[in-house]
C-alpha atoms as a PDB file:
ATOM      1  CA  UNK A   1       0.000   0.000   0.000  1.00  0.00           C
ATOM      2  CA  UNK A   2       2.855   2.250   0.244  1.00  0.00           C
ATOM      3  CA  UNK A   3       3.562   4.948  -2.065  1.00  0.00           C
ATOM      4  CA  UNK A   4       7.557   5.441  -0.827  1.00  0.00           C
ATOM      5  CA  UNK A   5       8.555   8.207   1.460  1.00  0.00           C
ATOM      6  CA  UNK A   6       7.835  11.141  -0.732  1.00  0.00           C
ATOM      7  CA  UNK A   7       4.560  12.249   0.957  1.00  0.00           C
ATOM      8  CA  UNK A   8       5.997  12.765   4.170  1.00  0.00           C
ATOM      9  CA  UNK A   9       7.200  16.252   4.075  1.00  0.00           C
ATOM     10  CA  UNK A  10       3.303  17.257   2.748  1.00  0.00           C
ATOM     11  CA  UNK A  11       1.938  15.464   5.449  1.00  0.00           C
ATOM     12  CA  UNK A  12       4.468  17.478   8.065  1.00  0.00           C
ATOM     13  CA  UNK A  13       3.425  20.846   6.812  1.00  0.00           C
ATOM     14  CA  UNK A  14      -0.289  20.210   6.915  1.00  0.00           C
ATOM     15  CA  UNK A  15       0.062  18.660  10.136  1.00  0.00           C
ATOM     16  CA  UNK A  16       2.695  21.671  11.700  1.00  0.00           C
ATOM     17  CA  UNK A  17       0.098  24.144  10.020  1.00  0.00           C
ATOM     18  CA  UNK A  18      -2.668  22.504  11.752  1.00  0.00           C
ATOM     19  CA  UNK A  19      -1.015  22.773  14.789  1.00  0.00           C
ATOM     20  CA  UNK A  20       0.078  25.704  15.203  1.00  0.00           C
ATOM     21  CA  UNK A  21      -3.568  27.692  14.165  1.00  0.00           C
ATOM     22  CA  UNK A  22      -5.298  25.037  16.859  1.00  0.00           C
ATOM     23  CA  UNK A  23      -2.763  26.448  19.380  1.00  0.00           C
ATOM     24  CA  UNK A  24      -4.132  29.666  17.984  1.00  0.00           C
ATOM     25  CA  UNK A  25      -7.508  29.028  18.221  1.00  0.00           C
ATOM     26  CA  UNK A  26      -8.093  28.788  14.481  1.00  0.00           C
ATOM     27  CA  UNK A  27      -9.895  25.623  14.554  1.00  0.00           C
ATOM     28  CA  UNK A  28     -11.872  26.261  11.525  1.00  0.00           C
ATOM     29  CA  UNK A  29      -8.741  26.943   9.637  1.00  0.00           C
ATOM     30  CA  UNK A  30      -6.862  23.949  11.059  1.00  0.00           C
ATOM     31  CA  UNK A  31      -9.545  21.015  10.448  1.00  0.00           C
ATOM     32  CA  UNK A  32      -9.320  20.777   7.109  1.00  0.00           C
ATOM     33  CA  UNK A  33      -5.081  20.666   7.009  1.00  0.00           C
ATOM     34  CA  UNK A  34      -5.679  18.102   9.885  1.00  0.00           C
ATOM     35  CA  UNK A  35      -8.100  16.012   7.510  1.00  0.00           C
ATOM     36  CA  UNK A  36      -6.161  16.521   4.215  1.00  0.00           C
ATOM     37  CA  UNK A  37      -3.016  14.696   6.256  1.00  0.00           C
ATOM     38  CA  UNK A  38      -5.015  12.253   7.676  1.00  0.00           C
ATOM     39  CA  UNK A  39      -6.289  11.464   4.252  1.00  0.00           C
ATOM     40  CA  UNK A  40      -3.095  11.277   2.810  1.00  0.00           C
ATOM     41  CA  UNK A  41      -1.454   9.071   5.735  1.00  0.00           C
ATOM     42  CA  UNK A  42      -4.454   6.657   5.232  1.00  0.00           C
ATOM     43  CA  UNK A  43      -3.738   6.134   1.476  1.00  0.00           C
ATOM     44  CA  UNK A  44       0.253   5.945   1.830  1.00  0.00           C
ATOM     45  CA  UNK A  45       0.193   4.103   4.827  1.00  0.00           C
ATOM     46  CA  UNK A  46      -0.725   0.759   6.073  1.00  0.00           C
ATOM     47  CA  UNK A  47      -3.800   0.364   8.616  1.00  0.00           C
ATOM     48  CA  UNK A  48      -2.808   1.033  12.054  1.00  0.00           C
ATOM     49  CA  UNK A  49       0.837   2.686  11.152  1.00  0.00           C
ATOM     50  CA  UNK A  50       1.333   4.967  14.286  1.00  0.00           C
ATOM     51  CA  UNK A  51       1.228   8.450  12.146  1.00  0.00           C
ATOM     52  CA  UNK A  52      -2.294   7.628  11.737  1.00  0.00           C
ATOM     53  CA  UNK A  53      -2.706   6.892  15.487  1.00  0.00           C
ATOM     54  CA  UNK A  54      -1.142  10.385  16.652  1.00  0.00           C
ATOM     55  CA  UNK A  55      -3.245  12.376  13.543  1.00  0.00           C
ATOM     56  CA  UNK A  56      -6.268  10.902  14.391  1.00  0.00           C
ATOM     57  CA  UNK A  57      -5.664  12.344  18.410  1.00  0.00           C
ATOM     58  CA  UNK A  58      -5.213  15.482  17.186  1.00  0.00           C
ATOM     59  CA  UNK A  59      -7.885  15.769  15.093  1.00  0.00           C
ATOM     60  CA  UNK A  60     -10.227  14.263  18.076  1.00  0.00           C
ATOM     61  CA  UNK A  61      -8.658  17.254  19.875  1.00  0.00           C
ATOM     62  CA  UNK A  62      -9.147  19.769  17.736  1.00  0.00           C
ATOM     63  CA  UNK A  63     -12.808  18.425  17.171  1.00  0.00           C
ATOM     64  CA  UNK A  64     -13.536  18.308  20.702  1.00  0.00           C
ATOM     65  CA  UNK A  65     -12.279  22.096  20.885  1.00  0.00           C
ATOM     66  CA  UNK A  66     -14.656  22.619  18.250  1.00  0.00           C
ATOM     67  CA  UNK A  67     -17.961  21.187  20.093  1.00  0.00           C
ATOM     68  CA  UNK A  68     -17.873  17.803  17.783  1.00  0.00           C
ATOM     69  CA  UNK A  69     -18.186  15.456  20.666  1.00  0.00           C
ATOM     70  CA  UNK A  70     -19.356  12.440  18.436  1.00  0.00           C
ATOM     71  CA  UNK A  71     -16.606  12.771  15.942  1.00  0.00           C
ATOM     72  CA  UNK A  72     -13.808  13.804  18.332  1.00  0.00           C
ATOM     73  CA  UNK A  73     -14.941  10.441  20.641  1.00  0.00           C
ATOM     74  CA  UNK A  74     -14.811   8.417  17.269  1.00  0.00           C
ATOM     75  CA  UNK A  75     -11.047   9.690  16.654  1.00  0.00           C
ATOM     76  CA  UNK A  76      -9.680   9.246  19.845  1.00  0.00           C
ATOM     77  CA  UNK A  77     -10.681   6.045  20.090  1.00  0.00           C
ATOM     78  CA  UNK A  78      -9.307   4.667  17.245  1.00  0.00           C
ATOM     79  CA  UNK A  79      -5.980   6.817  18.182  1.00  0.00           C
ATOM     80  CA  UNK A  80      -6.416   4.867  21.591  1.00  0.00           C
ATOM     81  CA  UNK A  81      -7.174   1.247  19.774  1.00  0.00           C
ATOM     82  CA  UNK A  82      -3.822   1.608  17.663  1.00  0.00           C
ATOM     83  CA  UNK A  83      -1.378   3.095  20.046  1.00  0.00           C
ATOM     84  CA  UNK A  84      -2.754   0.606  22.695  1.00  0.00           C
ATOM     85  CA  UNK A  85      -1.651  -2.719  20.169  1.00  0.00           C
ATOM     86  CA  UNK A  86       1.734  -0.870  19.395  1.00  0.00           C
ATOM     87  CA  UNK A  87       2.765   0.183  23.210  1.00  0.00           C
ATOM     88  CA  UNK A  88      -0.014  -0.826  25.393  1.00  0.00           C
ATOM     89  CA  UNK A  89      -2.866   0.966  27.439  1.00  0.00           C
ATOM     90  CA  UNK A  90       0.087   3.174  29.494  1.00  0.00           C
ATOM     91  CA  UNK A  91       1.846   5.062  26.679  1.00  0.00           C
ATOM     92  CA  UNK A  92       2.035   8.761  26.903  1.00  0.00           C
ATOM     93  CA  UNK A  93      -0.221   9.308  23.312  1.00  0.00           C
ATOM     94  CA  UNK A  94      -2.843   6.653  25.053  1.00  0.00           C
ATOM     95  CA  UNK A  95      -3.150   8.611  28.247  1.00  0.00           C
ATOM     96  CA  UNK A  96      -3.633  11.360  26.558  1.00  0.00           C
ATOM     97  CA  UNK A  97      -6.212  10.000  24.717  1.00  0.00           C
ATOM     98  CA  UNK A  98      -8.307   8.797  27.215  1.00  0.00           C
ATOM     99  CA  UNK A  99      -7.802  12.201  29.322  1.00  0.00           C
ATOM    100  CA  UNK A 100      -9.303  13.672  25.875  1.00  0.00           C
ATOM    101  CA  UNK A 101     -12.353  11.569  26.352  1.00  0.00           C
ATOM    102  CA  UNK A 102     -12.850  11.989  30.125  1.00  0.00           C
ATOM    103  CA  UNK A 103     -13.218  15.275  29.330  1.00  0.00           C
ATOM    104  CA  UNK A 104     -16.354  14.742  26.770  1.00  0.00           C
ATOM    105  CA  UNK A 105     -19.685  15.418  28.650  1.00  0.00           C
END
């Protein structure tokens, strides 16, 4: 499923973008750079590659931030479901996950 290595440096400017205006507040600005890497990640990479895992929290974030409960709950779980396989429930990124969700009402 790989497409070699040369996506990587579109994915890291999306995803540094995306960052940076959620640190900012700019959520609506930020979503769609979030989605557009996860997007591309999904089609370069194989299921359950760990890029996907740690996109997929922050996009759960920054949906949360937004008021998206249902979507940001259905990212950080799957964040959560592949970081758990790769370095079990205690990793950092899986704690942080799940202190994502607590914080859904």
């Amino acid at each position: 499923m790989g497409t070699g290595f040369g996506f990587q440096p579109v994915v890291q400017c999306y995803l540094g973008l995306g960052n940076v205006l959620t640190i900012d507040g700019e959520i609506e600005e930020a979503e769609p750079l979030l989605r557009e890497a996860l997007s591309i990640q999904e089609k370069a990479l194989e299921p359950g590659h760990l890029e996907i895992a740690e996109t997929r929290l922050r996009l759960g974030q920054l949906l949360l931030r937004k008021g998206d409960m249902e979507q940001a709950s259905g990212y950080l779980n799957q964040s959560i479901t592949i970081l758990s396989v790769h370095f079990g429930s205690n990793y950092r990124l899986v704690e942080e996950a799940r202190a994502t969700i607590s914080a859904l009402p």
